[in-house]
C-alpha atoms as a PDB file:
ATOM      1  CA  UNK A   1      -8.476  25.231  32.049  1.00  0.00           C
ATOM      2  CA  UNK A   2      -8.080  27.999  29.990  1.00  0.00           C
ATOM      3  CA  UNK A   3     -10.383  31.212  30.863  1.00  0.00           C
ATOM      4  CA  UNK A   4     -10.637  32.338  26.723  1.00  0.00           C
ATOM      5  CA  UNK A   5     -14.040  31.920  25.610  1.00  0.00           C
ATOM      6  CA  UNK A   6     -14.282  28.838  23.252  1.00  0.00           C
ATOM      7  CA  UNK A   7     -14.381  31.019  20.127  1.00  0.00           C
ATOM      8  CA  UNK A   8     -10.324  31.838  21.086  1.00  0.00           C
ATOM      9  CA  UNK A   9      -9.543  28.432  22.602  1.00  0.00           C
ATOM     10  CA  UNK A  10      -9.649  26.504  19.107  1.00  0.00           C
ATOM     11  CA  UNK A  11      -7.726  30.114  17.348  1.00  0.00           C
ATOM     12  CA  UNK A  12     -10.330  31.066  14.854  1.00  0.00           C
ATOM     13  CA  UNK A  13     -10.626  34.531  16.627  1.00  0.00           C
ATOM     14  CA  UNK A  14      -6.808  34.982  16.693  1.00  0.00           C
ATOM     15  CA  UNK A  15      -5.891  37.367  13.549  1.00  0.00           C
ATOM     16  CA  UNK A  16      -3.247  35.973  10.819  1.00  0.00           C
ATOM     17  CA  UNK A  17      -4.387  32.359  12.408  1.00  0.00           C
ATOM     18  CA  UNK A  18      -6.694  31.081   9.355  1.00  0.00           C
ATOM     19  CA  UNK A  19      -3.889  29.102   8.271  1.00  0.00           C
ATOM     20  CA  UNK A  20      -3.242  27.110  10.612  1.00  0.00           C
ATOM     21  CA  UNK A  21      -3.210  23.534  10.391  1.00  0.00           C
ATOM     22  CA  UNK A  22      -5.235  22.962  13.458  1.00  0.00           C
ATOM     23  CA  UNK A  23      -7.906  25.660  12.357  1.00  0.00           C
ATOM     24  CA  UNK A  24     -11.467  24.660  13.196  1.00  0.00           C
ATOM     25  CA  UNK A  25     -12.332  23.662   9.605  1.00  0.00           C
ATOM     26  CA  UNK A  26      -9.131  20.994   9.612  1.00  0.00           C
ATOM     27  CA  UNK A  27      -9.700  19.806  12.997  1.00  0.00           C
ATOM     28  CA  UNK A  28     -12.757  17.943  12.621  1.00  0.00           C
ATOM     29  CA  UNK A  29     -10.591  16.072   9.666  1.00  0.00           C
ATOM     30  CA  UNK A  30      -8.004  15.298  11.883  1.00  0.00           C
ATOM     31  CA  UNK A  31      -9.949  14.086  14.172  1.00  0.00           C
ATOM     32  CA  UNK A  32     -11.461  11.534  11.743  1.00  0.00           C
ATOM     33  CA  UNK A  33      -8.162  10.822  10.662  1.00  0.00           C
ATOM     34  CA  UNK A  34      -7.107  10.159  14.315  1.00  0.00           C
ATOM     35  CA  UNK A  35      -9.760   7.921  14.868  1.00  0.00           C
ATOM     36  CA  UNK A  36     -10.071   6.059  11.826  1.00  0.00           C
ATOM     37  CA  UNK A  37      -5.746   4.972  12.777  1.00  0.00           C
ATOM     38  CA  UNK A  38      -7.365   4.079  16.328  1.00  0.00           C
ATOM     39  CA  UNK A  39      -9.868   1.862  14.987  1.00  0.00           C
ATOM     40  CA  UNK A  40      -7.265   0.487  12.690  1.00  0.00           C
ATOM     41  CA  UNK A  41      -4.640  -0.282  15.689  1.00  0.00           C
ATOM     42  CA  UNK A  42      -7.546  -1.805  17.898  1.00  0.00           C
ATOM     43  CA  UNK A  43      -8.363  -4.376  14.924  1.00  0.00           C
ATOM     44  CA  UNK A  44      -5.095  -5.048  14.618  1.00  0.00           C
ATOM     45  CA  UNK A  45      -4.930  -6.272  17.994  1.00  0.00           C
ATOM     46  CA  UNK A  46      -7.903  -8.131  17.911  1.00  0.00           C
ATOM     47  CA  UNK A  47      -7.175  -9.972  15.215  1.00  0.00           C
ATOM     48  CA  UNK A  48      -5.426 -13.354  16.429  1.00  0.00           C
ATOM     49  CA  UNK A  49      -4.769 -15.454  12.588  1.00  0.00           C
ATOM     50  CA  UNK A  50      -1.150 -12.874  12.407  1.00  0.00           C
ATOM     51  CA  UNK A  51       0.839 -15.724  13.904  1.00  0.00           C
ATOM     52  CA  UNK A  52       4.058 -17.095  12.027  1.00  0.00           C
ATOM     53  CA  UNK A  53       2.413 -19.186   9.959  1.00  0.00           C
ATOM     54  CA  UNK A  54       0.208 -16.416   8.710  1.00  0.00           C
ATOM     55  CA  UNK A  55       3.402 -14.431   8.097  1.00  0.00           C
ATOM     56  CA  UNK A  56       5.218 -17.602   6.024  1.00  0.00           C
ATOM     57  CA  UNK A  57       1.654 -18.024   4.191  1.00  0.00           C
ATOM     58  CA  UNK A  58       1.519 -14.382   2.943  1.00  0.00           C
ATOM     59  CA  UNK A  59       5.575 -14.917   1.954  1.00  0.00           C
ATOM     60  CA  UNK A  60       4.730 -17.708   0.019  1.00  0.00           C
ATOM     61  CA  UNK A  61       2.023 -16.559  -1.819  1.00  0.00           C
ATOM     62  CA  UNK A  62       4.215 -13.159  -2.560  1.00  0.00           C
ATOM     63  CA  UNK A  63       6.498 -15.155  -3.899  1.00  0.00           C
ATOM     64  CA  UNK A  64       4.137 -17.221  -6.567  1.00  0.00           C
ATOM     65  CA  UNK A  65       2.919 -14.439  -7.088  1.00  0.00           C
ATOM     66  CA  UNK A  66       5.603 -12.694  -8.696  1.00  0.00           C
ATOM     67  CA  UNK A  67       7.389 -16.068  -9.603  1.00  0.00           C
ATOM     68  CA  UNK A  68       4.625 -17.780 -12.036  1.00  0.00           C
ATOM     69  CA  UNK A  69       4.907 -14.793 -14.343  1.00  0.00           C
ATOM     70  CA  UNK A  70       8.514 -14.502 -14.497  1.00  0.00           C
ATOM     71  CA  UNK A  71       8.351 -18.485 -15.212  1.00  0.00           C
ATOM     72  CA  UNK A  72       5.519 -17.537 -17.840  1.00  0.00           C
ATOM     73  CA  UNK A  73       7.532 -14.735 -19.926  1.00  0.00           C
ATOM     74  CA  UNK A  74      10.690 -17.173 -19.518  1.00  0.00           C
ATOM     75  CA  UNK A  75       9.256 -19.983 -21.447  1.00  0.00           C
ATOM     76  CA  UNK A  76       7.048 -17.886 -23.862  1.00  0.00           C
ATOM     77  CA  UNK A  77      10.623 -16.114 -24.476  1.00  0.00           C
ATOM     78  CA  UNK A  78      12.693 -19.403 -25.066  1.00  0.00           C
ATOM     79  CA  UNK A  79       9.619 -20.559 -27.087  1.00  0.00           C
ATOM     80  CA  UNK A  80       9.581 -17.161 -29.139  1.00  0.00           C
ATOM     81  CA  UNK A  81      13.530 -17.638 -29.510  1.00  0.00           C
ATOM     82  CA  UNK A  82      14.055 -21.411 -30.683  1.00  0.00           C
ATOM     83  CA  UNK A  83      10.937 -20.396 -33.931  1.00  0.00           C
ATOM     84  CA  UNK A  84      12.240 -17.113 -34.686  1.00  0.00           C
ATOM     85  CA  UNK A  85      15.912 -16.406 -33.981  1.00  0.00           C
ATOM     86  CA  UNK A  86      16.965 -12.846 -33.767  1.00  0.00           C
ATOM     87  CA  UNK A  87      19.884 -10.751 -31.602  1.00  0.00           C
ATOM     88  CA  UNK A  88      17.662  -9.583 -29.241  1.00  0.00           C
ATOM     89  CA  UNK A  89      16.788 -12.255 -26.414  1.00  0.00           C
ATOM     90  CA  UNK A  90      12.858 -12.653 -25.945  1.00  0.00           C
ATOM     91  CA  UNK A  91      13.854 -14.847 -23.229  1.00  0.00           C
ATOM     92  CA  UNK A  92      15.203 -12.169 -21.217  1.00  0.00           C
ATOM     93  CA  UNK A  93      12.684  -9.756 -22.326  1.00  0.00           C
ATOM     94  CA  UNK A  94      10.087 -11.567 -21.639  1.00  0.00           C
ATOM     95  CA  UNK A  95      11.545 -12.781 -18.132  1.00  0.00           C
ATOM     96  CA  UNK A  96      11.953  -9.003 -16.948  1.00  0.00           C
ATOM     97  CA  UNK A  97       8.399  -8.467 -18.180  1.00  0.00           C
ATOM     98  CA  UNK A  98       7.368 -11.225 -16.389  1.00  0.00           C
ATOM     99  CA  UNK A  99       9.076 -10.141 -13.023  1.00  0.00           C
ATOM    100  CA  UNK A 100       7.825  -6.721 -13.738  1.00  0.00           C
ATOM    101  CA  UNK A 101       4.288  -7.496 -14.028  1.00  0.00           C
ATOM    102  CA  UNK A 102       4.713 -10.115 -10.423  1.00  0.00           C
ATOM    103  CA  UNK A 103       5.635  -7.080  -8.650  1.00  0.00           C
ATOM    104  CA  UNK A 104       3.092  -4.927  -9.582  1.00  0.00           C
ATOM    105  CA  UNK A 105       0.427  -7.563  -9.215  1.00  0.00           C
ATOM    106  CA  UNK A 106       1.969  -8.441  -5.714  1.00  0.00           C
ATOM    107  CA  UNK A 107       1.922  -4.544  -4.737  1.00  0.00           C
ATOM    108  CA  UNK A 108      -1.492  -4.484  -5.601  1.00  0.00           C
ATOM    109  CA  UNK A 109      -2.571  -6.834  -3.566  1.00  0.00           C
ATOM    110  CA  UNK A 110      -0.820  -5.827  -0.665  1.00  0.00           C
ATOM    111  CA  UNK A 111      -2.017  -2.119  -1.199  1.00  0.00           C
ATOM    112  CA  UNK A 112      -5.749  -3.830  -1.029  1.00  0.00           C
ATOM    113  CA  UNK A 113      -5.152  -6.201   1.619  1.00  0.00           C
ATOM    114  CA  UNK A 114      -3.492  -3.582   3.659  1.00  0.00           C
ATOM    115  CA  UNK A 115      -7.130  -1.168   3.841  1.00  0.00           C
ATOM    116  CA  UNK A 116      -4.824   1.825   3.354  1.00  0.00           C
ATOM    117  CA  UNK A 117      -6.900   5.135   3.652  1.00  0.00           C
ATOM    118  CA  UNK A 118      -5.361   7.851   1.948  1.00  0.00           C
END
């Protein structure tokens, strides 16, 4: 134990030391922050539907995800390119539109599903 009064324990007496990243005013936010990645860990464990197949499930649905768009743009694209030909390939346009949009729609939902706090 330390024989400082509690004033000097936590450094808010110490001169210069109102920077500090552990200063009384940021430690009650780190301590939230600590706890609220405790709670998060202790769910975690909890929680017994993460097997394999939950794992393969979440894959899959990635995967559609980001694959029924790309299929959308592609076939919009050829569609777009047997009416009106031109140099430029809609197909591919559309198909890297497509993927692009997947992607974001798949980060998304991860982002959400993952209850990230920050």
């Amino acid at each position: 134990m330390s024989e400082l009064p509690p004033e000097q324990e936590n450094g808010s007496e110490i001169p210069g030391n109102q920077g500090h990243p552990l200063h009384l005013h940021n430690r009650s936010q780190i301590e939230k922050r600590i706890a609220s990645q405790e709670t998060r860990k202790l769910k975690a464990r909890e929680e017994k539907h993460h097997t394999i197949w939950f794992g393969l499930g979440m894959f899959g649905l990635i995967g559609w995800s980001v694959a029924i768009p790309a299929v959308i743009g592609a076939l919009a694209g050829m569609w777009i390119d047997s009416r009106w030909p031109s140099r430029y390939s809609w197909s591919l346009m559309l198909l890297i539109g497509g993927i692009t949009l997947g992607c974001f729609n798949a980060w998304k939902w991860l982002h959400k599903e993952g209850n990230v706090d920050r």
